[in-house]
PDB file of N, CA and C in Angstrom:
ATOM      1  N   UNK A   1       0.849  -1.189   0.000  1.00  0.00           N
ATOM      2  CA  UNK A   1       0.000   0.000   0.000  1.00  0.00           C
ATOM      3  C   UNK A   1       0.888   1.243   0.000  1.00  0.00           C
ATOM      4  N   UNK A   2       0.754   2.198  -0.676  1.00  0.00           N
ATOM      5  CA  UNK A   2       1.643   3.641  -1.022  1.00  0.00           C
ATOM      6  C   UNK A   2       1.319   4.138   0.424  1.00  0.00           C
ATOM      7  N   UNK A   3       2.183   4.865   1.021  1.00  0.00           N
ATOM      8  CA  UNK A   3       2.167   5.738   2.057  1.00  0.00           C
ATOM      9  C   UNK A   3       2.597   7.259   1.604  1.00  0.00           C
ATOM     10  N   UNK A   4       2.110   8.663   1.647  1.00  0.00           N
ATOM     11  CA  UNK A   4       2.503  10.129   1.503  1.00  0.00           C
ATOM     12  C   UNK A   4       3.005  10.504   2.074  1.00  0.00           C
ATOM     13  N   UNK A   5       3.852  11.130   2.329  1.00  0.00           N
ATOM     14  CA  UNK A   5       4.805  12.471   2.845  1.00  0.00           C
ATOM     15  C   UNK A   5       3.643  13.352   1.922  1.00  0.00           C
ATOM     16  N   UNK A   6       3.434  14.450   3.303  1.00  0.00           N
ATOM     17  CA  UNK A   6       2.965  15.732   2.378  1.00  0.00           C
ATOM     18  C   UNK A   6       3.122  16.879   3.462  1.00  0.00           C
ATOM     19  N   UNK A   7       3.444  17.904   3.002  1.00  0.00           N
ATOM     20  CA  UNK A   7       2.825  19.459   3.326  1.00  0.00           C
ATOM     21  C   UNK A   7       1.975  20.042   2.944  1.00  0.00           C
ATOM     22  N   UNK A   8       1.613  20.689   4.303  1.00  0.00           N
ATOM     23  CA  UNK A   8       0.436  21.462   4.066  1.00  0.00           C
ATOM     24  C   UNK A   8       1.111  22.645   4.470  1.00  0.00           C
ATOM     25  N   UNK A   9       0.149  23.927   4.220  1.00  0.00           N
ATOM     26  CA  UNK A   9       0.271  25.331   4.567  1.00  0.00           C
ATOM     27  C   UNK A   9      -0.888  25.689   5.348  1.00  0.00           C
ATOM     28  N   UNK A  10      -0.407  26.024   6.759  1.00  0.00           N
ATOM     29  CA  UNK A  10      -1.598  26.783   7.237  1.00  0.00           C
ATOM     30  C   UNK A  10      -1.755  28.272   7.299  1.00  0.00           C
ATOM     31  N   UNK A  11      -2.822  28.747   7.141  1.00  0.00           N
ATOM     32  CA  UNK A  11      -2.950  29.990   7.444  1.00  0.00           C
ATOM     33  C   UNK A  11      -1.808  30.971   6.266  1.00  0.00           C
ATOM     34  N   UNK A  12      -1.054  29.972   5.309  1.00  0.00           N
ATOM     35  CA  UNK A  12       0.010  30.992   4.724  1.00  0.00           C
ATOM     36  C   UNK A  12       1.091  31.274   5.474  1.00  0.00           C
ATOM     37  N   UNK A  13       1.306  30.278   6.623  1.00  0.00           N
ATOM     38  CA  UNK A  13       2.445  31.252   7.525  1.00  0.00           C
ATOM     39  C   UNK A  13       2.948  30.003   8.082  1.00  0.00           C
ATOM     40  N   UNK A  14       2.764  28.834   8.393  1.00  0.00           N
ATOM     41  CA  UNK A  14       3.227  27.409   8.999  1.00  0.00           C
ATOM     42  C   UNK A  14       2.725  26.417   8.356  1.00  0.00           C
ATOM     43  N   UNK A  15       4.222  26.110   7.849  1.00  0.00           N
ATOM     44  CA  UNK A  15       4.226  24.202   7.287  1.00  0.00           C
ATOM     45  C   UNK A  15       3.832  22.984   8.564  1.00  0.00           C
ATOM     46  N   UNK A  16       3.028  22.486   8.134  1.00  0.00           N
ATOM     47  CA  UNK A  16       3.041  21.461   8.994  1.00  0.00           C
ATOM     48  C   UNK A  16       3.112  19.659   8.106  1.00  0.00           C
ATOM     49  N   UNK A  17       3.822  19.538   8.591  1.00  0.00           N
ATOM     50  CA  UNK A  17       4.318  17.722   7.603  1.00  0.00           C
ATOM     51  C   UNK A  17       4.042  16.556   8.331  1.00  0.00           C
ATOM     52  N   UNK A  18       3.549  15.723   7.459  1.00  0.00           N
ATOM     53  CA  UNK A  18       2.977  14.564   8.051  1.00  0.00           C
ATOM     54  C   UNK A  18       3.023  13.252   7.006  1.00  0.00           C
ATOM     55  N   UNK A  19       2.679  12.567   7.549  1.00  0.00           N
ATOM     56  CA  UNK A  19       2.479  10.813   6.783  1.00  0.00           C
ATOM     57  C   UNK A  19       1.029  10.467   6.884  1.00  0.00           C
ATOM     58  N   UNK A  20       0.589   9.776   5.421  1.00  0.00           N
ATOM     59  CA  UNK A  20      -0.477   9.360   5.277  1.00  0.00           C
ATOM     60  C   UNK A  20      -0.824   8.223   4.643  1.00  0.00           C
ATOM     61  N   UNK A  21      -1.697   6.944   4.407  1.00  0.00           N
ATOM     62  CA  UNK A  21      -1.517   6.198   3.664  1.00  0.00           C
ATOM     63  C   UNK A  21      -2.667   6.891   2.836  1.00  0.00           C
ATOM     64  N   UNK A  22      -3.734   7.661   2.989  1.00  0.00           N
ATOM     65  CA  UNK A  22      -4.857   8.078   2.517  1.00  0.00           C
ATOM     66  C   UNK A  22      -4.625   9.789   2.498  1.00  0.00           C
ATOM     67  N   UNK A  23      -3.721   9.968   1.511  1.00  0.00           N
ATOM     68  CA  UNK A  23      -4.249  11.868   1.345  1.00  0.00           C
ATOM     69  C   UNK A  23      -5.281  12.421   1.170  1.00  0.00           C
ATOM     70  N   UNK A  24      -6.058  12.213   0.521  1.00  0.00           N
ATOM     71  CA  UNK A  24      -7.338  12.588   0.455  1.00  0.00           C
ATOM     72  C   UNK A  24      -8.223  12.751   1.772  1.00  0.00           C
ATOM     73  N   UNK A  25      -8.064  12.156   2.500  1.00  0.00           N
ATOM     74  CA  UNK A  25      -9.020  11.763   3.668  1.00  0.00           C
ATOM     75  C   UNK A  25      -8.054  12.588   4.784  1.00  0.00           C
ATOM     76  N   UNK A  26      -7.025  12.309   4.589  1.00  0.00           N
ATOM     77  CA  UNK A  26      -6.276  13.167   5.923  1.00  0.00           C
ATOM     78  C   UNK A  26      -6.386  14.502   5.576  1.00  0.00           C
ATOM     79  N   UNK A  27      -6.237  15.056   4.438  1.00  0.00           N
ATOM     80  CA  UNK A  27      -6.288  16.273   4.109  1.00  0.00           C
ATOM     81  C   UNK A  27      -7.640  17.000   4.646  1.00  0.00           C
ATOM     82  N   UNK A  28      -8.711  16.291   4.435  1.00  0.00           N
ATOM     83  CA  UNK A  28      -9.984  16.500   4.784  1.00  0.00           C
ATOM     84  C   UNK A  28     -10.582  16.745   6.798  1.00  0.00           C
ATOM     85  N   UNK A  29      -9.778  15.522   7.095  1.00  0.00           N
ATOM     86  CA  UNK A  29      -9.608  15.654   8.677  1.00  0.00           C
ATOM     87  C   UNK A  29      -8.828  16.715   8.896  1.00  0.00           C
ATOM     88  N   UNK A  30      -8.050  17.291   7.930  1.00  0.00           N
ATOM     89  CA  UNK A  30      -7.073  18.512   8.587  1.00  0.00           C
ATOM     90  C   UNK A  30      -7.966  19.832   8.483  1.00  0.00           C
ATOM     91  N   UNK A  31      -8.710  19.848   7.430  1.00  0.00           N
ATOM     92  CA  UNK A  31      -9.778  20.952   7.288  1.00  0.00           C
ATOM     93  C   UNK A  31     -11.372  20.580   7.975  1.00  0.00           C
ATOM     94  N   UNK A  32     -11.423  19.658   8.679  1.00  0.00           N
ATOM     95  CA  UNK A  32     -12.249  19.851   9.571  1.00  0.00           C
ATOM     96  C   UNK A  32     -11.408  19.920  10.801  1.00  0.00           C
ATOM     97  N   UNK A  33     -10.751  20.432  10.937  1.00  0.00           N
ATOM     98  CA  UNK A  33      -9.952  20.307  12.453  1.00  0.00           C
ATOM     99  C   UNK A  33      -9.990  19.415  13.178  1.00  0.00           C
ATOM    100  N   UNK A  34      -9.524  17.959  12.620  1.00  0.00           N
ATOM    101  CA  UNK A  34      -9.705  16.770  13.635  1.00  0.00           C
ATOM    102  C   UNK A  34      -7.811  16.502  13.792  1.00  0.00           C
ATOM    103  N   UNK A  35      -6.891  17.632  13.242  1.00  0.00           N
ATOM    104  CA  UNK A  35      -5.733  17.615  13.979  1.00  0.00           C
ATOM    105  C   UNK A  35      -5.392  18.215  14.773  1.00  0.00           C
ATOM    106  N   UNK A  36      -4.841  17.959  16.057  1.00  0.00           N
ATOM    107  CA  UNK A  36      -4.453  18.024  17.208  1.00  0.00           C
ATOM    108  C   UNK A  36      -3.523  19.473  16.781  1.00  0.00           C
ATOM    109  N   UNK A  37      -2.157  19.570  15.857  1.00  0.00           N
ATOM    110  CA  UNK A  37      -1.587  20.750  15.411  1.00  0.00           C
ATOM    111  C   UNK A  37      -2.522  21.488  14.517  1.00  0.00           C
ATOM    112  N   UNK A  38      -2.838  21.134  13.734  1.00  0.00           N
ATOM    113  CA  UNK A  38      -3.714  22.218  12.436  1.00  0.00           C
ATOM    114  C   UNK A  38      -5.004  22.244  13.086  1.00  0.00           C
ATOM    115  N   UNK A  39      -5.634  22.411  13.782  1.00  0.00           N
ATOM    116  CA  UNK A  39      -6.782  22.524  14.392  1.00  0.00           C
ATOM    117  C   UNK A  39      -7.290  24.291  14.479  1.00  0.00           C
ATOM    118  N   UNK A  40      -5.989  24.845  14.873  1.00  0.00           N
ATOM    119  CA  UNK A  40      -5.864  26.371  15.283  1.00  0.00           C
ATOM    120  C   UNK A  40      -6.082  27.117  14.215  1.00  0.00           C
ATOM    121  N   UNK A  41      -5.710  26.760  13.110  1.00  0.00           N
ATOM    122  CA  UNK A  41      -5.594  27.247  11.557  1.00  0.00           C
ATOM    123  C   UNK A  41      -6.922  27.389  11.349  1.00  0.00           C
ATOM    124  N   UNK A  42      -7.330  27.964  10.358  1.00  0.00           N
ATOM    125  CA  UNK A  42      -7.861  28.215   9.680  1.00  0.00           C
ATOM    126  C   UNK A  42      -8.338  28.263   8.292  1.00  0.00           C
ATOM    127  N   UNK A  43      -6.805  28.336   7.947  1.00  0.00           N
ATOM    128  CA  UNK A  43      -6.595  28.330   6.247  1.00  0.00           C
ATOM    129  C   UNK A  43      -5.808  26.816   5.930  1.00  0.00           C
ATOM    130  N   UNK A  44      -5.997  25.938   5.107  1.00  0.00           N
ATOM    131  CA  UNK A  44      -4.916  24.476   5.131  1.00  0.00           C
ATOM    132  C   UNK A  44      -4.960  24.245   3.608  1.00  0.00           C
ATOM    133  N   UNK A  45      -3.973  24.207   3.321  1.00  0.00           N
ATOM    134  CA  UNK A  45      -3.639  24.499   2.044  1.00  0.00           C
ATOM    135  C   UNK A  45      -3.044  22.996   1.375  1.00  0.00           C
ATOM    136  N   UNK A  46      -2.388  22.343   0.917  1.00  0.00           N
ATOM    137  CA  UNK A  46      -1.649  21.076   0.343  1.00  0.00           C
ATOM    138  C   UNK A  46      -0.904  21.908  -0.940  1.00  0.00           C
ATOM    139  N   UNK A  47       0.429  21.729  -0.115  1.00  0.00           N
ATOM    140  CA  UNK A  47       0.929  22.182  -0.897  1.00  0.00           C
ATOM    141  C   UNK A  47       2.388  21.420  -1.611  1.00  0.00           C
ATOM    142  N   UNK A  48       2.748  20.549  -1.154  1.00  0.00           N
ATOM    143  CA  UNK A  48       3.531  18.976  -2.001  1.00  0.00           C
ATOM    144  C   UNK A  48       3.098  17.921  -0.999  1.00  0.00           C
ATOM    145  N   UNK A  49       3.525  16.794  -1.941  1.00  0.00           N
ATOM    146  CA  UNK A  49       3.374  15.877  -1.189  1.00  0.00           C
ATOM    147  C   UNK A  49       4.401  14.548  -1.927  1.00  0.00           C
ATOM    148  N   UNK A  50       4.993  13.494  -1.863  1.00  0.00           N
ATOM    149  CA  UNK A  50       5.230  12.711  -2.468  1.00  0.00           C
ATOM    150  C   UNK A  50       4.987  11.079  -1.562  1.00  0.00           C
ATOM    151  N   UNK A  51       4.633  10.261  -2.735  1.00  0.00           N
ATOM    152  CA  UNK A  51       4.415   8.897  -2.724  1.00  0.00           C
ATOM    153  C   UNK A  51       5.515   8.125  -2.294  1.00  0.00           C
ATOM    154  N   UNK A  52       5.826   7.006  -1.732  1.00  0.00           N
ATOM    155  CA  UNK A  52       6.179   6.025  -1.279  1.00  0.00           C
ATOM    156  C   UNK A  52       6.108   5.058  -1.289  1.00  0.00           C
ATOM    157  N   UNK A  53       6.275   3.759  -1.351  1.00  0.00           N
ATOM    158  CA  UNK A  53       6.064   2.245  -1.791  1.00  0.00           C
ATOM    159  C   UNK A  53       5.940   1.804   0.260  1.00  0.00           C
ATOM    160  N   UNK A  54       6.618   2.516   1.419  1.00  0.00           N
ATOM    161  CA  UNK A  54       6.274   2.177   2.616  1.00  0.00           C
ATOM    162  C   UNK A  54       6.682   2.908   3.427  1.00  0.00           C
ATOM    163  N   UNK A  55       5.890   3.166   4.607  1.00  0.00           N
ATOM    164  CA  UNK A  55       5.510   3.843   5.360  1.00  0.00           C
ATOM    165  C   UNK A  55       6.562   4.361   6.462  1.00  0.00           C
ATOM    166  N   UNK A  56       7.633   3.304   6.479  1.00  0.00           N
ATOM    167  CA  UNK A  56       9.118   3.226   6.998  1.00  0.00           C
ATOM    168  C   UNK A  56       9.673   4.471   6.104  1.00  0.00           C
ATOM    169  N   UNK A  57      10.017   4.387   4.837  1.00  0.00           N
ATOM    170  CA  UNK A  57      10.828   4.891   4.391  1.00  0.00           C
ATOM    171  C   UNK A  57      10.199   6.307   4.287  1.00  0.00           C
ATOM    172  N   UNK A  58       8.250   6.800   3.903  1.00  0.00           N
ATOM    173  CA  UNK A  58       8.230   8.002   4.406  1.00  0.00           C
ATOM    174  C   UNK A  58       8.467   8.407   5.201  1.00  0.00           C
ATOM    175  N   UNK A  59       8.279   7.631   6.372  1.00  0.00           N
ATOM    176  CA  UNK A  59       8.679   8.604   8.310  1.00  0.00           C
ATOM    177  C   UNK A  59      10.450   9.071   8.228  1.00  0.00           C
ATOM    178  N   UNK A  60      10.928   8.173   7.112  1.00  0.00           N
ATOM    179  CA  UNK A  60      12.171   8.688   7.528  1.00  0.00           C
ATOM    180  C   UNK A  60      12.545  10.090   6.406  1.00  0.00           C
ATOM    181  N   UNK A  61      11.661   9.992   5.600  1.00  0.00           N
ATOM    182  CA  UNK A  61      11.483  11.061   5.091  1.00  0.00           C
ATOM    183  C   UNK A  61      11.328  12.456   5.130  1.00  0.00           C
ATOM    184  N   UNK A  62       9.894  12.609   6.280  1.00  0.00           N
ATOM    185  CA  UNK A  62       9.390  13.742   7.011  1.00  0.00           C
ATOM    186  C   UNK A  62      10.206  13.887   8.430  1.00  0.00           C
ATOM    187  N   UNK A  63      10.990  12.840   8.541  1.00  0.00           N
ATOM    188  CA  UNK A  63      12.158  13.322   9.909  1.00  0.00           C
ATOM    189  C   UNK A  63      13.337  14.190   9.194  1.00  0.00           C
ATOM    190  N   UNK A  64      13.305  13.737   8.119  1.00  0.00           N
ATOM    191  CA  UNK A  64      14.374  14.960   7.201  1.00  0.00           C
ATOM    192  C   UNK A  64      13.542  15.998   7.244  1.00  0.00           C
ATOM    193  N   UNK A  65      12.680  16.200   6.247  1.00  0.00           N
ATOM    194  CA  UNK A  65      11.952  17.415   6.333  1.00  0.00           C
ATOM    195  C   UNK A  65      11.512  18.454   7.318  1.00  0.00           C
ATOM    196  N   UNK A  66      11.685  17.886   8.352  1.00  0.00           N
ATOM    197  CA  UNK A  66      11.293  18.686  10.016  1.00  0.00           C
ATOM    198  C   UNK A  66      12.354  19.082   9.903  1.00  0.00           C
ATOM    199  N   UNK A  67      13.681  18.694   9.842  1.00  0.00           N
ATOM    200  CA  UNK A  67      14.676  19.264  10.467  1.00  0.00           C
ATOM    201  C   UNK A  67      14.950  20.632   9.733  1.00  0.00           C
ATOM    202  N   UNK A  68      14.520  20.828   8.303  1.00  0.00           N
ATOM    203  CA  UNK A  68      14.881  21.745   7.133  1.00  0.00           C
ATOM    204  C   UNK A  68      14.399  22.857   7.579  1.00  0.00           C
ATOM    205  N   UNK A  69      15.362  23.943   7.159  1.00  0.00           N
ATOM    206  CA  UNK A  69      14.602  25.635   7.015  1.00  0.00           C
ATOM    207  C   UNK A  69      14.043  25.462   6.717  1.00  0.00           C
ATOM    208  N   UNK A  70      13.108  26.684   6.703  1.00  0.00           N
ATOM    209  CA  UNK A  70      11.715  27.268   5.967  1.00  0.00           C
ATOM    210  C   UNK A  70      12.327  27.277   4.575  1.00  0.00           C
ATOM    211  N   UNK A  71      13.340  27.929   4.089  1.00  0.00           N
ATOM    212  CA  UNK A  71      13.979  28.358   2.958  1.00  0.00           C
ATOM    213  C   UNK A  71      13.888  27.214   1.967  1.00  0.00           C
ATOM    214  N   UNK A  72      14.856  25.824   2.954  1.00  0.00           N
ATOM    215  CA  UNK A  72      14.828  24.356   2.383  1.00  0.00           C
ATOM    216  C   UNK A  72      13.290  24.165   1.478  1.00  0.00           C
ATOM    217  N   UNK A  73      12.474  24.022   2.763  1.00  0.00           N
ATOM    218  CA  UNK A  73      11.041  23.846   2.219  1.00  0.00           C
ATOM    219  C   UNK A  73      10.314  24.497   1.255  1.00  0.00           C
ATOM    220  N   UNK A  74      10.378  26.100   1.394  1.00  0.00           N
ATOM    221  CA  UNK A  74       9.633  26.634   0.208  1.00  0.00           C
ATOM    222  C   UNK A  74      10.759  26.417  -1.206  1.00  0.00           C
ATOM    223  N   UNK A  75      11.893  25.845  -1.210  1.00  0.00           N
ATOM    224  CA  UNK A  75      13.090  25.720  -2.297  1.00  0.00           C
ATOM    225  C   UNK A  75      12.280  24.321  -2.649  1.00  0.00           C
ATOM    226  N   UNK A  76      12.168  22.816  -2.323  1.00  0.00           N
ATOM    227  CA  UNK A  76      11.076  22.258  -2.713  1.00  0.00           C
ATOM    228  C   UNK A  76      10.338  22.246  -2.951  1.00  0.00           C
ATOM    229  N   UNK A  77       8.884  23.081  -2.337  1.00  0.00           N
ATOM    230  CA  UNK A  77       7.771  22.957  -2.832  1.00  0.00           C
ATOM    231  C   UNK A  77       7.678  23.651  -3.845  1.00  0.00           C
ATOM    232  N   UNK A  78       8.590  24.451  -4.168  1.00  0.00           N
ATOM    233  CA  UNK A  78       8.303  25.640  -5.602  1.00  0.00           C
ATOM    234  C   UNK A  78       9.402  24.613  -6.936  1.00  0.00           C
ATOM    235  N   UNK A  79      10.119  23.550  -6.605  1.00  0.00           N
ATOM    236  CA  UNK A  79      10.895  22.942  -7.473  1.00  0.00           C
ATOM    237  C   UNK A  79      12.254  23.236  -8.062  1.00  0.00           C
ATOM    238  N   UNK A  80      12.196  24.379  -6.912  1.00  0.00           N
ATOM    239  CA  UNK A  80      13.948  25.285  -7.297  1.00  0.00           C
ATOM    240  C   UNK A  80      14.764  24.076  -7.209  1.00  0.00           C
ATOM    241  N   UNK A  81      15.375  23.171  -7.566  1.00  0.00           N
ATOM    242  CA  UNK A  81      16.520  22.343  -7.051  1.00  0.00           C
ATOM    243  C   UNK A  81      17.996  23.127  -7.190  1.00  0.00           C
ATOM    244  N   UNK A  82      18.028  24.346  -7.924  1.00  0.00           N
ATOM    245  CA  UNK A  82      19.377  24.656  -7.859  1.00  0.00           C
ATOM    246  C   UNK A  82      19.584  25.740  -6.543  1.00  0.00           C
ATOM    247  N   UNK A  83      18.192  26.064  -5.967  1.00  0.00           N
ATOM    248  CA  UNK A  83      18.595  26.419  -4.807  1.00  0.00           C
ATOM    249  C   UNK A  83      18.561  25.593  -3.526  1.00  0.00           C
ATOM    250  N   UNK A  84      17.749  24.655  -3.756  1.00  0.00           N
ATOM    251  CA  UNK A  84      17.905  23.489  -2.765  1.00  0.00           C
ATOM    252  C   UNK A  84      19.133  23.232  -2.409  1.00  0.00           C
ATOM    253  N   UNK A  85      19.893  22.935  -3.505  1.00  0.00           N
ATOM    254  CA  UNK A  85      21.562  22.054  -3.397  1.00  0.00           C
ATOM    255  C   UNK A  85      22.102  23.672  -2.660  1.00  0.00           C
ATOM    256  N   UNK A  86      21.884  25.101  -3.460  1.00  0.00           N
ATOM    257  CA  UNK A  86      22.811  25.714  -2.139  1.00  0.00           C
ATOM    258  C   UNK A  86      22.162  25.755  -1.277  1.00  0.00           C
ATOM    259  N   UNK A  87      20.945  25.929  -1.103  1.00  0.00           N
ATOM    260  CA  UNK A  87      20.843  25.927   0.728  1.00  0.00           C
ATOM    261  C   UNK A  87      21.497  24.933   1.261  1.00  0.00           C
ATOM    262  N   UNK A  88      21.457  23.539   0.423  1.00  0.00           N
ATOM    263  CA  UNK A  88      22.146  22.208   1.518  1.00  0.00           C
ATOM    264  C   UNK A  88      23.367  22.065   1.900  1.00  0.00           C
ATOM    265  N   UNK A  89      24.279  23.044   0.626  1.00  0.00           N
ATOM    266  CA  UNK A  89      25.792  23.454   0.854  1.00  0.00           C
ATOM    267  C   UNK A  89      25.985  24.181   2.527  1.00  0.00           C
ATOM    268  N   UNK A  90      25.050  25.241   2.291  1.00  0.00           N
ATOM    269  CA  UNK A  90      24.925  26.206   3.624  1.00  0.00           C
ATOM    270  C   UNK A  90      24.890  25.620   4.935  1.00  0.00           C
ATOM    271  N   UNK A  91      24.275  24.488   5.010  1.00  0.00           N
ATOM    272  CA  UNK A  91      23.502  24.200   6.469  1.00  0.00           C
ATOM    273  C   UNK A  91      24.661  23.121   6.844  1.00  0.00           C
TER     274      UNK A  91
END
């Protein structure tokens, strides 16, 4: 079964990242506020996400992704890769 890595945007102002085997449906619990973090929000946006073959290898995925700047993150979700690689030089 595929497992997601995805971001969302809340409010325009905080990424919040998570694992899903069902995007569709989690996305939906996130805009009814049945998450514990995105609950406060208001605005929830989906803004990347990528597929997985298992659920192991996303978590170890979104444990990278937590650790990343903001910079890192919006350099992915917009598809810059030539600024990705320098931010990754930087850090």
């Amino acid at each position: 079964m595929p497992c997601f890595l995805y971001i969302i945007l809340c409010d325009k102002k905080t990424f919040y990242i998570g694992v899903t085997n069902d995007l569709e449906d989690r996305l939906a619990q996130h805009k009814r506020k049945e998450s514990f973090f995105t609950k406060k929000f208001s605005e929830i946006e989906l803004v990347y996400y990528e597929e997985y073959s298992s659920k192991y290898v996303a978590e170890k995925r979104e444990s990278q992704l937590k650790r990343w700047s903001v910079a890192k993150k919006k350099a992915l979700i917009s598809g810059d890769k030539a600024l990705l690689r320098q931010l990754s030089k930087s850090s």
